[in-house]
PDB file of N, CA and C in Angstrom:
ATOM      1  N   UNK A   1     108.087 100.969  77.090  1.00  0.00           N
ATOM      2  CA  UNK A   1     109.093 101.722  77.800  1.00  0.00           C
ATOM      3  C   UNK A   1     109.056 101.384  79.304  1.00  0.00           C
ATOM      4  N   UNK A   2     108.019 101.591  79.866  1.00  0.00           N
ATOM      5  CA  UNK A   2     107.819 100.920  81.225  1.00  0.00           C
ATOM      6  C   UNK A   2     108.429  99.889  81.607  1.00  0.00           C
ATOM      7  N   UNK A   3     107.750  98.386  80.489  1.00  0.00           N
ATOM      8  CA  UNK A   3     108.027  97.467  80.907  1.00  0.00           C
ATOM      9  C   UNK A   3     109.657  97.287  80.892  1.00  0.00           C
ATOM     10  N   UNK A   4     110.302  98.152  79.846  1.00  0.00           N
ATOM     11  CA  UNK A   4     112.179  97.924  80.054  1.00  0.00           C
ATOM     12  C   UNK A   4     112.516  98.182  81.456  1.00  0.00           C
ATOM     13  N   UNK A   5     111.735  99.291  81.926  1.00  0.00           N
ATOM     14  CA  UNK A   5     112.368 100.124  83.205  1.00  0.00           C
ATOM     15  C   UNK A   5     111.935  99.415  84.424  1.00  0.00           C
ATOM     16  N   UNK A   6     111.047  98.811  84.300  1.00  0.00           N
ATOM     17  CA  UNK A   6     111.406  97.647  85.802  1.00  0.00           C
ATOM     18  C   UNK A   6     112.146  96.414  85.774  1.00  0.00           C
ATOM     19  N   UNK A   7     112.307  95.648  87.023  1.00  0.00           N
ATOM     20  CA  UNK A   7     113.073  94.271  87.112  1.00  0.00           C
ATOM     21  C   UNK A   7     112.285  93.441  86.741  1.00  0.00           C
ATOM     22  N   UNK A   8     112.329  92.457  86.444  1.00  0.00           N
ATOM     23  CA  UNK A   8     111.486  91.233  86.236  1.00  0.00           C
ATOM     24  C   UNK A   8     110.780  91.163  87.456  1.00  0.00           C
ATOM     25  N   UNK A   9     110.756  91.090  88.368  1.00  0.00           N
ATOM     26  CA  UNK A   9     109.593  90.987  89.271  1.00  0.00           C
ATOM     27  C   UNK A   9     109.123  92.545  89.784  1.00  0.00           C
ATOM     28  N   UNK A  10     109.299  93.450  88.852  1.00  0.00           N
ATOM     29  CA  UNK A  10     109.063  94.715  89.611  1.00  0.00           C
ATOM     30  C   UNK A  10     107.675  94.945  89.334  1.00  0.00           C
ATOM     31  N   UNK A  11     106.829  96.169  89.712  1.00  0.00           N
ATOM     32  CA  UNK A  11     105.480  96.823  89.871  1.00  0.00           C
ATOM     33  C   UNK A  11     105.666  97.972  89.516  1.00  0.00           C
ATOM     34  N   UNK A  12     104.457  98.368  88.764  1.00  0.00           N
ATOM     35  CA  UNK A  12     104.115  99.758  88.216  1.00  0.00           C
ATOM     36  C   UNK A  12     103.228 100.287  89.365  1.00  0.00           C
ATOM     37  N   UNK A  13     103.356 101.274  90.138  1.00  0.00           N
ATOM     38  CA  UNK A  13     102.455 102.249  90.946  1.00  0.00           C
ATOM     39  C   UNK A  13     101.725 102.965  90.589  1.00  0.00           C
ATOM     40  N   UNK A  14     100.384 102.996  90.651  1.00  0.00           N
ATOM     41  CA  UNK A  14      99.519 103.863  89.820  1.00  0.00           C
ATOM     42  C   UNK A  14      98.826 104.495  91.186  1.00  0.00           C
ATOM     43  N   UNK A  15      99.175 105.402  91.292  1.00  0.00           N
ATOM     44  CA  UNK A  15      97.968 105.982  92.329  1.00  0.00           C
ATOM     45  C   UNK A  15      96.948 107.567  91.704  1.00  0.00           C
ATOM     46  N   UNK A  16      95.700 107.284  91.809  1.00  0.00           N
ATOM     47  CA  UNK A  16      94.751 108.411  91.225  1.00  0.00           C
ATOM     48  C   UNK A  16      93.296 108.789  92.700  1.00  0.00           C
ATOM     49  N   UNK A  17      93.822 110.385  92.558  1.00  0.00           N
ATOM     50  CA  UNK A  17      92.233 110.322  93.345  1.00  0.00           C
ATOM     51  C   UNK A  17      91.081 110.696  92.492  1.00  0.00           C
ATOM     52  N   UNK A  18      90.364 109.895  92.586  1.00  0.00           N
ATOM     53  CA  UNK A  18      89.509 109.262  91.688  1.00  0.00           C
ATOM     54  C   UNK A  18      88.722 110.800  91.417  1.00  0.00           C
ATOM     55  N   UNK A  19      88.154 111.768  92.475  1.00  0.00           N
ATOM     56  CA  UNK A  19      87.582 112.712  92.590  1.00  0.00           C
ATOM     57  C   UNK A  19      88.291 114.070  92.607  1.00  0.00           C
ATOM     58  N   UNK A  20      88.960 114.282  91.757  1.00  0.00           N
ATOM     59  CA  UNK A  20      90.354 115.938  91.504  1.00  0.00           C
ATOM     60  C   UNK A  20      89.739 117.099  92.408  1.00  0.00           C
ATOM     61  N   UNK A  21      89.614 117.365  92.838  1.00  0.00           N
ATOM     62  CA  UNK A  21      89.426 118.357  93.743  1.00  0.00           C
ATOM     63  C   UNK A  21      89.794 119.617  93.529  1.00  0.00           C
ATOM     64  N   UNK A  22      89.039 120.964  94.132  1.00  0.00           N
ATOM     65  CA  UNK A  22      89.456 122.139  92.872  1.00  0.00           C
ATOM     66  C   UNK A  22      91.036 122.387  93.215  1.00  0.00           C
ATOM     67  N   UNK A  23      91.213 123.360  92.504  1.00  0.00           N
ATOM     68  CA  UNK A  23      93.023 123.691  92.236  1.00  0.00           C
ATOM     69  C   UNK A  23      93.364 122.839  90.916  1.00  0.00           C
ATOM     70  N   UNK A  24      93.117 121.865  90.742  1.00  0.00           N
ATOM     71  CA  UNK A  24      93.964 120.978  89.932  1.00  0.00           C
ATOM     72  C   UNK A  24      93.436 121.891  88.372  1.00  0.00           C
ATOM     73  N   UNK A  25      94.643 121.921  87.527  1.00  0.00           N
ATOM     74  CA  UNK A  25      94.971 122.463  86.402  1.00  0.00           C
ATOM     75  C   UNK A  25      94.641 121.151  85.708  1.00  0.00           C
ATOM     76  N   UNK A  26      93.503 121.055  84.265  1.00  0.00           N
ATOM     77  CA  UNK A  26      93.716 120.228  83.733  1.00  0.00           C
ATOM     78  C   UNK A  26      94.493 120.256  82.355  1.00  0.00           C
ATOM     79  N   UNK A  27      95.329 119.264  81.340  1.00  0.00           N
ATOM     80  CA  UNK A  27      95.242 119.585  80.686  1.00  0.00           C
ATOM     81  C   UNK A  27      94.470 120.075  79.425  1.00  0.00           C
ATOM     82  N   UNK A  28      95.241 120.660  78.087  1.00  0.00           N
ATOM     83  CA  UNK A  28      93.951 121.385  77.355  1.00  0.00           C
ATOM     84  C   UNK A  28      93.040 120.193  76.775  1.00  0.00           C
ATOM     85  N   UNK A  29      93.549 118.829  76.357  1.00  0.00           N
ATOM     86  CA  UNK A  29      92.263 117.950  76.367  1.00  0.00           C
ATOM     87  C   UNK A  29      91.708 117.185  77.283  1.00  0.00           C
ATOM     88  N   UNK A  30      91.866 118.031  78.624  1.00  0.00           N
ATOM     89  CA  UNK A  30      91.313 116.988  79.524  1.00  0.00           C
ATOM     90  C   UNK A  30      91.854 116.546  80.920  1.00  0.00           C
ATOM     91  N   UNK A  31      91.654 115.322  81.600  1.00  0.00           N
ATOM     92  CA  UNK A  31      91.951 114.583  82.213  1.00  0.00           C
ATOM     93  C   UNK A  31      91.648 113.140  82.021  1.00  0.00           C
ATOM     94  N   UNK A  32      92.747 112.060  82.409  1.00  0.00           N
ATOM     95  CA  UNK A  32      91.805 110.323  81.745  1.00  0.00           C
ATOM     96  C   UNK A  32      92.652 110.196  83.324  1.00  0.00           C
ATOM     97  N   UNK A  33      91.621 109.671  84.041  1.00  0.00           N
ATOM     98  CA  UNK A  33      91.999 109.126  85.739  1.00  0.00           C
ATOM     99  C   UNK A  33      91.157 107.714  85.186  1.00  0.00           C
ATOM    100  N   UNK A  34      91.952 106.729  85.786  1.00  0.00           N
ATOM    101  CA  UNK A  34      91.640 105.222  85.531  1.00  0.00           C
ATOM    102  C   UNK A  34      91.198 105.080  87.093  1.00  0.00           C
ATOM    103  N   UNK A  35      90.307 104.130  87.021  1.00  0.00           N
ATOM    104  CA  UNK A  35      89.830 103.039  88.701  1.00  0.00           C
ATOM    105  C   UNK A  35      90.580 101.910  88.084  1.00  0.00           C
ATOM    106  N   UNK A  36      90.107 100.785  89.448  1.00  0.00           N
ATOM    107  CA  UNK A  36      90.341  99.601  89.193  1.00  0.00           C
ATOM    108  C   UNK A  36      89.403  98.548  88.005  1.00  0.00           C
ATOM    109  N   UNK A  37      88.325  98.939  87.708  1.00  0.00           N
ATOM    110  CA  UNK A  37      87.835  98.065  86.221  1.00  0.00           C
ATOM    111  C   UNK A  37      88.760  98.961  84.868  1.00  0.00           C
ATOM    112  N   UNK A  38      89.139 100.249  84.765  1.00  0.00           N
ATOM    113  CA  UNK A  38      89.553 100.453  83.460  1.00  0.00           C
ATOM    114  C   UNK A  38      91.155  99.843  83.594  1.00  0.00           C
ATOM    115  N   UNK A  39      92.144  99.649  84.297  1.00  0.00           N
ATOM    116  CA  UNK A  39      92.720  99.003  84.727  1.00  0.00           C
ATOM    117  C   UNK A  39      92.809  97.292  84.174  1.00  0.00           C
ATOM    118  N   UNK A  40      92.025  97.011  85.231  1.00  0.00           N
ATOM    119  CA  UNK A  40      91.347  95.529  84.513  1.00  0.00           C
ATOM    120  C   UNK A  40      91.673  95.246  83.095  1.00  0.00           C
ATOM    121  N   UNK A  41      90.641  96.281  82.175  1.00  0.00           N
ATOM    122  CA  UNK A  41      90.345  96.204  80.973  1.00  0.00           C
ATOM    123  C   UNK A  41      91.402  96.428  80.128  1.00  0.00           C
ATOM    124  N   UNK A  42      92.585  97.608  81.095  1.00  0.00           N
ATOM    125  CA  UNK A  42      93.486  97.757  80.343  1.00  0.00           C
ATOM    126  C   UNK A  42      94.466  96.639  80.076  1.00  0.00           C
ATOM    127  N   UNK A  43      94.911  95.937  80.819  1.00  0.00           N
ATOM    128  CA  UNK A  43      95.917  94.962  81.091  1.00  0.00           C
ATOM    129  C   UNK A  43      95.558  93.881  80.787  1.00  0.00           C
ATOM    130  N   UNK A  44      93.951  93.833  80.816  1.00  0.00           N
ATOM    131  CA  UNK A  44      93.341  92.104  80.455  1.00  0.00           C
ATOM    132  C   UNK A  44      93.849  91.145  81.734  1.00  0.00           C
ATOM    133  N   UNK A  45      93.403  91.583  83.127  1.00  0.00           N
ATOM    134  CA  UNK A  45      93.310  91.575  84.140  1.00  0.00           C
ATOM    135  C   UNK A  45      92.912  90.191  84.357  1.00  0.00           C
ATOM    136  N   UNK A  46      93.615  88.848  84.788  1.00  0.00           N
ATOM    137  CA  UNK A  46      92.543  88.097  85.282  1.00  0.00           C
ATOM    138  C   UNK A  46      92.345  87.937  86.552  1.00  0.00           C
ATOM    139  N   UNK A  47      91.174  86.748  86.959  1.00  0.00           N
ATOM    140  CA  UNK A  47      91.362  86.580  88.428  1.00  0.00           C
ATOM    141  C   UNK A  47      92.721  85.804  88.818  1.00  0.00           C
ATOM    142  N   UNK A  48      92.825  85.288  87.714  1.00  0.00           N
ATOM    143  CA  UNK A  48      94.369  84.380  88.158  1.00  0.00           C
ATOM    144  C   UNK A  48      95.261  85.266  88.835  1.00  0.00           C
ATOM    145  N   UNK A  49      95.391  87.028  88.012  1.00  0.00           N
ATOM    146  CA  UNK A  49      96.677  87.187  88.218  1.00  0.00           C
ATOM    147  C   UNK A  49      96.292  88.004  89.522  1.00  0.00           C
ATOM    148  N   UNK A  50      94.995  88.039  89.863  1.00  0.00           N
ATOM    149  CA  UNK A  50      94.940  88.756  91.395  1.00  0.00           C
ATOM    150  C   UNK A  50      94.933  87.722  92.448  1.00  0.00           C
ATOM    151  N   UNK A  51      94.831  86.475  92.189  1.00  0.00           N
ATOM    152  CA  UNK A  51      95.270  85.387  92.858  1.00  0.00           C
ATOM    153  C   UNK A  51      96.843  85.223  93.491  1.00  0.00           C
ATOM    154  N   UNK A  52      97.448  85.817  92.058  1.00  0.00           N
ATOM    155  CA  UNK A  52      98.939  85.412  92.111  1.00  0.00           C
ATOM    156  C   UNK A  52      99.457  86.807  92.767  1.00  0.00           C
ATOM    157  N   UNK A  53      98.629  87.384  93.065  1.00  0.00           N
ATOM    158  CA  UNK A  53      99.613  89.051  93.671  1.00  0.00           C
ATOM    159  C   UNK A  53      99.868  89.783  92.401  1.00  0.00           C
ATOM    160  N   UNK A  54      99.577  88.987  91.416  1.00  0.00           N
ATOM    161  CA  UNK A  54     100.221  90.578  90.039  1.00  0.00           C
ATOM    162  C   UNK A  54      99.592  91.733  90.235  1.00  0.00           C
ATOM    163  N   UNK A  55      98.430  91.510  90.251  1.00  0.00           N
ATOM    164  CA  UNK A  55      97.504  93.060  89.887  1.00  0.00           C
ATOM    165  C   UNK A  55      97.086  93.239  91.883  1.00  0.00           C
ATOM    166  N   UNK A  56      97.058  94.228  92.433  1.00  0.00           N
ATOM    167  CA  UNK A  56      96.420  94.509  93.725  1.00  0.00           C
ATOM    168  C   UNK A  56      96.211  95.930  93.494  1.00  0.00           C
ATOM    169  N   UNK A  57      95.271  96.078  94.487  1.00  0.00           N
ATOM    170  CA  UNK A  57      95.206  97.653  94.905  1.00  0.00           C
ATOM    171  C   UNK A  57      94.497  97.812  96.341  1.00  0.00           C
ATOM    172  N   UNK A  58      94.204  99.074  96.643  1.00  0.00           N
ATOM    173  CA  UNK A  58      94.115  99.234  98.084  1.00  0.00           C
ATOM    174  C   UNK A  58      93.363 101.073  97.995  1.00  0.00           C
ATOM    175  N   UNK A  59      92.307 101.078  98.558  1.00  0.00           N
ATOM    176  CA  UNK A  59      91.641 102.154  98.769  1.00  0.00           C
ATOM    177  C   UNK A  59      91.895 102.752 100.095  1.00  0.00           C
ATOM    178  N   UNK A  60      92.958 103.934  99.913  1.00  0.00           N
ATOM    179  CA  UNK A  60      93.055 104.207 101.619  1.00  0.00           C
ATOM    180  C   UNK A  60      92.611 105.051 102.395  1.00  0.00           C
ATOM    181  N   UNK A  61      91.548 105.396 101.551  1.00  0.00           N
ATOM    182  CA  UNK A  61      90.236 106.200 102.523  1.00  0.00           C
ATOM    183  C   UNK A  61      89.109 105.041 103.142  1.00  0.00           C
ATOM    184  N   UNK A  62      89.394 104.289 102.347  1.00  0.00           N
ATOM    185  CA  UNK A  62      87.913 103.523 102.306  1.00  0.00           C
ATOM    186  C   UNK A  62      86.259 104.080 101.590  1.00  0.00           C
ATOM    187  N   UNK A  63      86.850 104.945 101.197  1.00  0.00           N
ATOM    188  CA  UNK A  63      85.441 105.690 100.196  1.00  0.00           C
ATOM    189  C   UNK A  63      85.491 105.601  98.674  1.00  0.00           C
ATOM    190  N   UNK A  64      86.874 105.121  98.099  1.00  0.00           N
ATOM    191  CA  UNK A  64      86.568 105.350  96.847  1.00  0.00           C
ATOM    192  C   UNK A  64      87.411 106.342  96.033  1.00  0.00           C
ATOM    193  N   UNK A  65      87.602 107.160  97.006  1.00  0.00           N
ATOM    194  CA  UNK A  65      88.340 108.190  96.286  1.00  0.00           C
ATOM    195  C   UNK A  65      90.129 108.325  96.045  1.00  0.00           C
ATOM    196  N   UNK A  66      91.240 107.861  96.819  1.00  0.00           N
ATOM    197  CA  UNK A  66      92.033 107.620  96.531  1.00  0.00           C
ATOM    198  C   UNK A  66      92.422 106.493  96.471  1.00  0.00           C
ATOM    199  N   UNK A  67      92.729 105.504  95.644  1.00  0.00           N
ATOM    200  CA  UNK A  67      93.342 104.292  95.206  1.00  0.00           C
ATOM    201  C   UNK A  67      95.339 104.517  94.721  1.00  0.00           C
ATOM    202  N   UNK A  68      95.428 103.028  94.684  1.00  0.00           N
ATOM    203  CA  UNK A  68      96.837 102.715  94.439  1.00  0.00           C
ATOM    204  C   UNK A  68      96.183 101.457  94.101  1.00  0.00           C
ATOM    205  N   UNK A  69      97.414 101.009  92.890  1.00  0.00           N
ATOM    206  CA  UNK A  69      96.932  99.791  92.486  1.00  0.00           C
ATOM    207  C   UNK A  69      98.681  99.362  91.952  1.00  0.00           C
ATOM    208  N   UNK A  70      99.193  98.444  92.082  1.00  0.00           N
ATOM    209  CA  UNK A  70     100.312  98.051  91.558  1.00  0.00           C
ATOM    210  C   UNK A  70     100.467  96.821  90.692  1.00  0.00           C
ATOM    211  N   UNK A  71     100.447  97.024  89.726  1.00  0.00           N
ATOM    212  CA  UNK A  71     100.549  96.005  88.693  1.00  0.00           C
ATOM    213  C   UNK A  71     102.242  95.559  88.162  1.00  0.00           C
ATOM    214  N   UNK A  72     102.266  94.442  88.230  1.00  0.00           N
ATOM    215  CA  UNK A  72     103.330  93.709  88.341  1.00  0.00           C
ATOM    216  C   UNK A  72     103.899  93.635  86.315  1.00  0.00           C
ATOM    217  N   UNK A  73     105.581  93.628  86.026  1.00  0.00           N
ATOM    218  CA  UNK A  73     105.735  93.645  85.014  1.00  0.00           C
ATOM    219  C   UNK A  73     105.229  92.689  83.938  1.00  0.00           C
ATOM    220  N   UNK A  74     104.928  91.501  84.578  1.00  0.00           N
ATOM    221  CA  UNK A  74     104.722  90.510  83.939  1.00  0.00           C
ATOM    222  C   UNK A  74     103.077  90.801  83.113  1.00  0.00           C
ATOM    223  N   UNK A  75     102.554  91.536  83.832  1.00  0.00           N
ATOM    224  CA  UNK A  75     101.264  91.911  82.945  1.00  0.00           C
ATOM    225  C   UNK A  75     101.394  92.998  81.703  1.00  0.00           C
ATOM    226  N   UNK A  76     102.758  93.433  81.593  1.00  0.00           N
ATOM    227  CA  UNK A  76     102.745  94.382  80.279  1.00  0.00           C
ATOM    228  C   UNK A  76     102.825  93.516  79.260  1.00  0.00           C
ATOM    229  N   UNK A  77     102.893  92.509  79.329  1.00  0.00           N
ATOM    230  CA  UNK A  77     103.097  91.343  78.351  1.00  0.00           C
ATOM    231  C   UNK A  77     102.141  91.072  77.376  1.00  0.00           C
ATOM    232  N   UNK A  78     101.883  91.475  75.812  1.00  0.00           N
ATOM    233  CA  UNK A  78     100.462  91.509  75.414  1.00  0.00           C
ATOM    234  C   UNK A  78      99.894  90.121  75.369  1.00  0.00           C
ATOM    235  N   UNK A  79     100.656  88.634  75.561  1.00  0.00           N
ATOM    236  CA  UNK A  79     100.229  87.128  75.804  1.00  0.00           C
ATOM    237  C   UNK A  79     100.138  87.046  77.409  1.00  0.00           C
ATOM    238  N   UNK A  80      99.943  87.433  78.210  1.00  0.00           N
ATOM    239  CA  UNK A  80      99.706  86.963  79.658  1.00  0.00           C
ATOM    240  C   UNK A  80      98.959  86.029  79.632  1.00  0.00           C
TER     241      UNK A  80
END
């Protein structure tokens, strides 16, 4: 579904703070917050495609705790 809803060169935005902080309501099974290795693992990540700009991300605390990572359409592709 994703991959219909972008352009051919478009990006998926994923942003998670890695560390939920109180207030946040979870749901009743849970929470699943991804980093950048489950990511990886999900997409079958290579170095190629962080070479090529597909996969990036950017920590903008610098600690770890909030990330953005934008993965490009071409990686929903299950042959990349």
């Amino acid at each position: 579904m994703i991959n219909r809803a972008l352009s051919d060169n478009g990006f998926l935005l994923i942003v998670e703070d890695q560390r939920i902080p109180v207030g946040e309501k979870a749901h009743k099974n849970g929470f699943l917050v991804l980093d950048t290795a489950h990511l990886r693992t999900l997409f079958s990540i290579k170095e190629a495609d962080v070479a090529a700009g597909l996969f990036t991300f950017h920590d903008a605390r610098g600690d770890g705790r909030l990330k953005a990572h934008l993965i490009n359409r071409a990686l929903f592709r299950t042959n990349h």
